[in-house]
C-alpha atoms as a PDB file:
ATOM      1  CA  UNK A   1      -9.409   1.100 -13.791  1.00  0.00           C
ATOM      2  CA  UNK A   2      -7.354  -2.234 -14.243  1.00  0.00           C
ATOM      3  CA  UNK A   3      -9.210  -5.600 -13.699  1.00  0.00           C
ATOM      4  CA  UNK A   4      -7.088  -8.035 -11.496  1.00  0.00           C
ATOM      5  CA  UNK A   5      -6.240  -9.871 -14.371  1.00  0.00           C
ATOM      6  CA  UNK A   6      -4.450  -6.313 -15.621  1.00  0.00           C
ATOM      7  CA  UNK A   7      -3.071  -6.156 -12.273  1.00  0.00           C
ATOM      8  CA  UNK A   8      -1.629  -9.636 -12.611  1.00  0.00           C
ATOM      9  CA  UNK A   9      -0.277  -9.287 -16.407  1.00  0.00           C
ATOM     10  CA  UNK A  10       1.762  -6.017 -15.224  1.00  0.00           C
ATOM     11  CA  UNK A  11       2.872  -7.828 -12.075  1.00  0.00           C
ATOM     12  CA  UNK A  12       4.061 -10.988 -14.255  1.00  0.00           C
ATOM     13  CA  UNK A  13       5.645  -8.705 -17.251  1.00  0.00           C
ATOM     14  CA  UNK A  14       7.687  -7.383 -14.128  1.00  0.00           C
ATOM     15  CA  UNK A  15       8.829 -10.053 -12.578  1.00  0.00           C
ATOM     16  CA  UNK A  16       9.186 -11.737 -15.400  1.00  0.00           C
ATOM     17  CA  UNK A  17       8.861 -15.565 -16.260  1.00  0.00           C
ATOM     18  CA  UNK A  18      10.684 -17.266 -13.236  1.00  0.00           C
ATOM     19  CA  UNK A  19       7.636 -16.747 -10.767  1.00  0.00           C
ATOM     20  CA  UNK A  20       3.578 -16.936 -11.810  1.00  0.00           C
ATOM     21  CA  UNK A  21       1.716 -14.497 -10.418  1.00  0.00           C
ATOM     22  CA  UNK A  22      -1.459 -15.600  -8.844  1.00  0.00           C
ATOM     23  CA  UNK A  23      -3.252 -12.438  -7.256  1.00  0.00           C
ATOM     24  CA  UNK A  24      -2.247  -9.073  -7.905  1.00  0.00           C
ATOM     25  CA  UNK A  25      -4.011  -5.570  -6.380  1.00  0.00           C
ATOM     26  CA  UNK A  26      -2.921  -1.767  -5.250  1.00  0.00           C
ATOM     27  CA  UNK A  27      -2.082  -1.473  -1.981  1.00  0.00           C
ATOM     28  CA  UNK A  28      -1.334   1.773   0.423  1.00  0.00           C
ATOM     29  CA  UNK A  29       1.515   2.130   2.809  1.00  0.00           C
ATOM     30  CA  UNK A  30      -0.717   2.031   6.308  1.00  0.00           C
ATOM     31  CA  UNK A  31      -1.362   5.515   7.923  1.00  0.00           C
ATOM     32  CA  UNK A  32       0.927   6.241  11.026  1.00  0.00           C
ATOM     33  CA  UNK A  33      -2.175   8.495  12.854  1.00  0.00           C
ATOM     34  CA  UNK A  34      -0.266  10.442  15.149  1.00  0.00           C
ATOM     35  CA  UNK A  35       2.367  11.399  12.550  1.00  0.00           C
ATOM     36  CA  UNK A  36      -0.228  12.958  10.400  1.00  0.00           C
ATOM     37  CA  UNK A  37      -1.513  14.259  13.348  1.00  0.00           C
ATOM     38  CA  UNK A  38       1.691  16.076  14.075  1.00  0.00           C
ATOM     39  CA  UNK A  39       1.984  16.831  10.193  1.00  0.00           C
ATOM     40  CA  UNK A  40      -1.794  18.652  10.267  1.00  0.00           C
ATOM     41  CA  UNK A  41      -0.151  20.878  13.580  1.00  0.00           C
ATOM     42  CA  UNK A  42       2.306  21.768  11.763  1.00  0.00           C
ATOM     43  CA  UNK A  43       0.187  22.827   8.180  1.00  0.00           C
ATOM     44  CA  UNK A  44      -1.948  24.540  10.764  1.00  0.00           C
ATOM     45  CA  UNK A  45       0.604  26.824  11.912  1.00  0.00           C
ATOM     46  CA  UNK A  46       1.787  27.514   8.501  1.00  0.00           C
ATOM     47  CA  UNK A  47      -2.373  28.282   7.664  1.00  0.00           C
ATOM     48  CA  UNK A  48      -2.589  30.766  10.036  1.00  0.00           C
ATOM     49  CA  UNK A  49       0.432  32.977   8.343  1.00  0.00           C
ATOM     50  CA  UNK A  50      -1.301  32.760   4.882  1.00  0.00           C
ATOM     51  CA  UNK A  51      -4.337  34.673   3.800  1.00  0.00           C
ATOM     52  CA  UNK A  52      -7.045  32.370   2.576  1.00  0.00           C
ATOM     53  CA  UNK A  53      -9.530  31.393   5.875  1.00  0.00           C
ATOM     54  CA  UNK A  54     -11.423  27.769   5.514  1.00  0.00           C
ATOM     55  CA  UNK A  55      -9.430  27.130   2.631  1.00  0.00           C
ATOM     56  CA  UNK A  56      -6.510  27.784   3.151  1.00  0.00           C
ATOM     57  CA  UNK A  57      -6.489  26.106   6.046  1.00  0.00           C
ATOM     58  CA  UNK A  58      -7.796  22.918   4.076  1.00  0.00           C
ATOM     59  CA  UNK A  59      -5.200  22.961   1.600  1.00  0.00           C
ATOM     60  CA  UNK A  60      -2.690  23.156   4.155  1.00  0.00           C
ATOM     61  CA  UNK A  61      -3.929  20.559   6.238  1.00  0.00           C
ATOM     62  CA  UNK A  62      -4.245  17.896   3.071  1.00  0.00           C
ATOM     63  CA  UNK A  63      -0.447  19.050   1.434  1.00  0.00           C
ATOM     64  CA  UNK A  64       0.441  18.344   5.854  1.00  0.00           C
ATOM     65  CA  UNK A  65      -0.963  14.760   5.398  1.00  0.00           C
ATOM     66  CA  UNK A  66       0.495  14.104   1.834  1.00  0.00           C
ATOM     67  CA  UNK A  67       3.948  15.045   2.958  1.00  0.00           C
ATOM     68  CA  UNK A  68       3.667  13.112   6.385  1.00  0.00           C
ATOM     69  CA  UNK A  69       2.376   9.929   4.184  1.00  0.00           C
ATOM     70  CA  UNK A  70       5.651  10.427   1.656  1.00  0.00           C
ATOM     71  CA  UNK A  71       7.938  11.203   4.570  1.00  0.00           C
ATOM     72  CA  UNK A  72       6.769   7.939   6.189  1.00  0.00           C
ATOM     73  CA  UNK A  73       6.803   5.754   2.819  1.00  0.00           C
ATOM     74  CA  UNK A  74      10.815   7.090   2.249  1.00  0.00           C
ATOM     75  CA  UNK A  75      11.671   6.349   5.341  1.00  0.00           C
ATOM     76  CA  UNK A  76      10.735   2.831   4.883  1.00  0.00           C
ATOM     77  CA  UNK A  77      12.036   2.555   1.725  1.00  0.00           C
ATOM     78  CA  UNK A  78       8.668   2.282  -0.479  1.00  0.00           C
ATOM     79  CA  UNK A  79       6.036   4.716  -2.087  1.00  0.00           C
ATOM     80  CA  UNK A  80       2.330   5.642  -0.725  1.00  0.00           C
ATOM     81  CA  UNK A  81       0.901   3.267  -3.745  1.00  0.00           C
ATOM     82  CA  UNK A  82       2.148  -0.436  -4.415  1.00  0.00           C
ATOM     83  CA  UNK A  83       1.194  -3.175  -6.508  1.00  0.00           C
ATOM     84  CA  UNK A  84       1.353  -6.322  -4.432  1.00  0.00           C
ATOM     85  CA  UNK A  85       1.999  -9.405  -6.131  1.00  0.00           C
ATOM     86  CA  UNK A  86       1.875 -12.778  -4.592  1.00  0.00           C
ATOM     87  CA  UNK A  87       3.425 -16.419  -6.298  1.00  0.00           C
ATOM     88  CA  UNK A  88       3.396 -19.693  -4.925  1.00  0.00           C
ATOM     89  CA  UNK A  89       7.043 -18.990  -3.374  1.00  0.00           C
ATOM     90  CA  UNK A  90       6.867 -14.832  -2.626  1.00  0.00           C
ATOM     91  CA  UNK A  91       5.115 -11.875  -1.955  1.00  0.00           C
ATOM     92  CA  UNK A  92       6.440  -9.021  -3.987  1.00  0.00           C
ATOM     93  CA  UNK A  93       5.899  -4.736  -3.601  1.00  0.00           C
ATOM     94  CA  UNK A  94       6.429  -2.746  -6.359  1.00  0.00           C
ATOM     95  CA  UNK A  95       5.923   0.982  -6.848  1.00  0.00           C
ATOM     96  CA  UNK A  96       3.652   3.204  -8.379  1.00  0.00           C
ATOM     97  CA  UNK A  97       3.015   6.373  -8.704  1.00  0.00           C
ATOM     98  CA  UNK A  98       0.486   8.867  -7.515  1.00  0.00           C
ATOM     99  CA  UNK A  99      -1.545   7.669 -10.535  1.00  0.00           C
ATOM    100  CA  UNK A 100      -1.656   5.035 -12.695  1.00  0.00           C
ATOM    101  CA  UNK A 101      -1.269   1.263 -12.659  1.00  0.00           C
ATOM    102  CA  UNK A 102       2.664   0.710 -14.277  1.00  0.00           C
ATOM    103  CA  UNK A 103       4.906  -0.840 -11.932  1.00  0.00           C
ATOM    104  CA  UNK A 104       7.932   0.923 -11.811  1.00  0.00           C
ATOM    105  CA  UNK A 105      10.503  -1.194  -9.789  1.00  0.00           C
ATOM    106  CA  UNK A 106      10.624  -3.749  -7.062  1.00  0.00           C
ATOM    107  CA  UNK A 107      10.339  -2.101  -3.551  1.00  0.00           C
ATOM    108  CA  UNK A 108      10.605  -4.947  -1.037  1.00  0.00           C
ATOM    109  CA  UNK A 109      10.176  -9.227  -1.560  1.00  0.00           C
ATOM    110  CA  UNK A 110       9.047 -11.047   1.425  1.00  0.00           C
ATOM    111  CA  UNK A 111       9.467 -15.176   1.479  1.00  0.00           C
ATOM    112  CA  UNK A 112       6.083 -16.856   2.074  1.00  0.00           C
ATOM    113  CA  UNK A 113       7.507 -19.446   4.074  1.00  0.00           C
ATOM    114  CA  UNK A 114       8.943 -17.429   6.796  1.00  0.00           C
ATOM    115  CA  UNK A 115       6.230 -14.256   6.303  1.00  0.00           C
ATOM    116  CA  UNK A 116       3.171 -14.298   8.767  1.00  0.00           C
ATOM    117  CA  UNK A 117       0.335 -12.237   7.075  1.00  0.00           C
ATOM    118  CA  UNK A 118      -2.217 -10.200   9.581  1.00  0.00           C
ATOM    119  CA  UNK A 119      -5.768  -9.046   8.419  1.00  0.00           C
ATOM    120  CA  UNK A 120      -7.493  -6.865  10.355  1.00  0.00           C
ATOM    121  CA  UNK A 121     -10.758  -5.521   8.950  1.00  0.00           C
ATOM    122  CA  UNK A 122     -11.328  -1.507   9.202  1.00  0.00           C
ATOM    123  CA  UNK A 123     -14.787  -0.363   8.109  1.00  0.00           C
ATOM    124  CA  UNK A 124     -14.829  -1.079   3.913  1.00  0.00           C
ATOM    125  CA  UNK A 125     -10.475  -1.319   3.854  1.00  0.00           C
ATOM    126  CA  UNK A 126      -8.346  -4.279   4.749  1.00  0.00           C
ATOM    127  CA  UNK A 127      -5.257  -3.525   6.884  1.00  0.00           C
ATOM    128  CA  UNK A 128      -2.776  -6.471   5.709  1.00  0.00           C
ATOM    129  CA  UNK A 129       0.587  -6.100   8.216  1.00  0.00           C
ATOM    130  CA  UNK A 130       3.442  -8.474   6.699  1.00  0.00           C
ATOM    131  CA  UNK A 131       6.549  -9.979   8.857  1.00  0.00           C
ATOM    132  CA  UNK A 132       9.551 -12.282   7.123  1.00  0.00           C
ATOM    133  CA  UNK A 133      11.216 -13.682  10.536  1.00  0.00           C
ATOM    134  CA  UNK A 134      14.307 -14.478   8.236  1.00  0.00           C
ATOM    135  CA  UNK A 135      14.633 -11.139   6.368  1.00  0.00           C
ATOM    136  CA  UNK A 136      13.150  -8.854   9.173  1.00  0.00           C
ATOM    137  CA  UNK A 137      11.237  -6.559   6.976  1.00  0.00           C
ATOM    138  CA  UNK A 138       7.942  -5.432   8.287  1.00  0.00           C
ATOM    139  CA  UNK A 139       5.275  -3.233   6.439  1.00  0.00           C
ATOM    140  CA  UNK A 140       2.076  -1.987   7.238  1.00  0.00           C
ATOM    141  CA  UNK A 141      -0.727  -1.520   3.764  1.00  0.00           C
ATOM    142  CA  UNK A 142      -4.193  -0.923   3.229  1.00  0.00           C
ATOM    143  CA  UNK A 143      -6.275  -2.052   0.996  1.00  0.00           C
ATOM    144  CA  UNK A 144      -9.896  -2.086  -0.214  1.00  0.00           C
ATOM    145  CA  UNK A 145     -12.912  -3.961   0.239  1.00  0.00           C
ATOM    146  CA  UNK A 146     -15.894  -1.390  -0.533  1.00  0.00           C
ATOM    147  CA  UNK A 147     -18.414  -2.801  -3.202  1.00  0.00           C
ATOM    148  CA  UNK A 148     -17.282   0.476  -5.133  1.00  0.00           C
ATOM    149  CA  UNK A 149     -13.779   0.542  -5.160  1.00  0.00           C
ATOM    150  CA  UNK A 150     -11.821  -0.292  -8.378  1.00  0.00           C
ATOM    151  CA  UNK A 151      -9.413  -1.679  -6.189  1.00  0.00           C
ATOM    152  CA  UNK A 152     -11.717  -4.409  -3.857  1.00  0.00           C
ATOM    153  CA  UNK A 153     -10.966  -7.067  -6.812  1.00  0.00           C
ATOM    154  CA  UNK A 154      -7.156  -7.278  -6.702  1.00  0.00           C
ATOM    155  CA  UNK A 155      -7.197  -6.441  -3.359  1.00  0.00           C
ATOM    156  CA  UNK A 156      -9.663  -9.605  -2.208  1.00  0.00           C
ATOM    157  CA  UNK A 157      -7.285 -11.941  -4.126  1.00  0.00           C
ATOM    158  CA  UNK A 158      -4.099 -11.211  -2.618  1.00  0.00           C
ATOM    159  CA  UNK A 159      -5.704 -11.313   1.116  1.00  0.00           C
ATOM    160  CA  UNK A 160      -7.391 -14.446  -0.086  1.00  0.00           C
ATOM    161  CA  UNK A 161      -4.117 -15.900  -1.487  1.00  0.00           C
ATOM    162  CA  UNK A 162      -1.860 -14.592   1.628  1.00  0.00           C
ATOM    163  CA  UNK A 163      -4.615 -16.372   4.017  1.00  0.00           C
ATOM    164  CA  UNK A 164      -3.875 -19.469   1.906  1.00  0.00           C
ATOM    165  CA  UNK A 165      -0.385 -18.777   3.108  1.00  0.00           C
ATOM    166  CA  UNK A 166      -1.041 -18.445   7.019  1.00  0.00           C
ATOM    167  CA  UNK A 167      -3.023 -21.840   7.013  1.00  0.00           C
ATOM    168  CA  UNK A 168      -0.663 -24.010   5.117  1.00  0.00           C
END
């Protein structure tokens, strides 16, 4: 699993040399829990066709949630995984895939000077909503803060660096 500093140098080669990256981690695109509540009624229904018992009816109810998470992530123009990147001037989303740490292509850029940045703690993850009053995106990501998570370094450092943000 990348360090933060890995995080950073793939975030920088990406961006390339106009902007300095300064905290880098792996984000998720927050849960919506009633649409993966509707996605795991509708996997049930299609368990209960389908020979199998217990786990069958596990297998549908994960591939529900994995398709309500991708559905969600489309429709909002991103993926399930990002790497967040944060300069001095910008907070940037990239892709990733299901695995792996190679961004693939910039998803969404959000100015720091018009963004407000919201932390809400939830158990060992860090909910992180962002708003650009100028631009009018809006998204919604999780990340880590459990002692064993090979995310909770990255992670820390851009929720420490988009604090910095909110009290300047």
């Amino acid at each position: 699993m990348p360090h933060e500093s890995e995080l950073i140098e793939k975030a920088q080669t990406a961006l390339g040399s106009d902007h300095t990256v300064i905290a880098a981690g792996v984000f998720g695109l927050q849960d919506n829990y009633k649409a993966i509540f509707v996605g795991g009624l509708a996997s049930s229904d299609v368990a209960d066709v389908l020979p199998g018992g217990t786990v069958t009816d596990g297998v549908t109810a994960a591939a529900g949630v994995h398709v309500t998470r991708q559905v969600m992530a489309e429709n909002q123009g991103v993926t399930i995984r990002m790497l967040v990147a944060v300069t001095h001037e910008s907070i940037h989303l990239f892709a990733l895939g299901a695995t792996g740490f190679e961004p693939k292509h910039e998803l969404l850029a959000f100015n720091r000077a018009t963004t407000t940045c919201e932390e809400k703690k939830f158990g060992a993850s860090r909910k992180l909503k962002l708003a650009d009053s100028t631009s009018g995106h809006e998204i919604g990501l999780v990340g880590s803060a459990a002692f064993f998570s090979p995310y909770t370094e990255g992670d820390k450092a851009v929720l420490a660096a988009v604090k910095a943000n909110a009290a300047e």
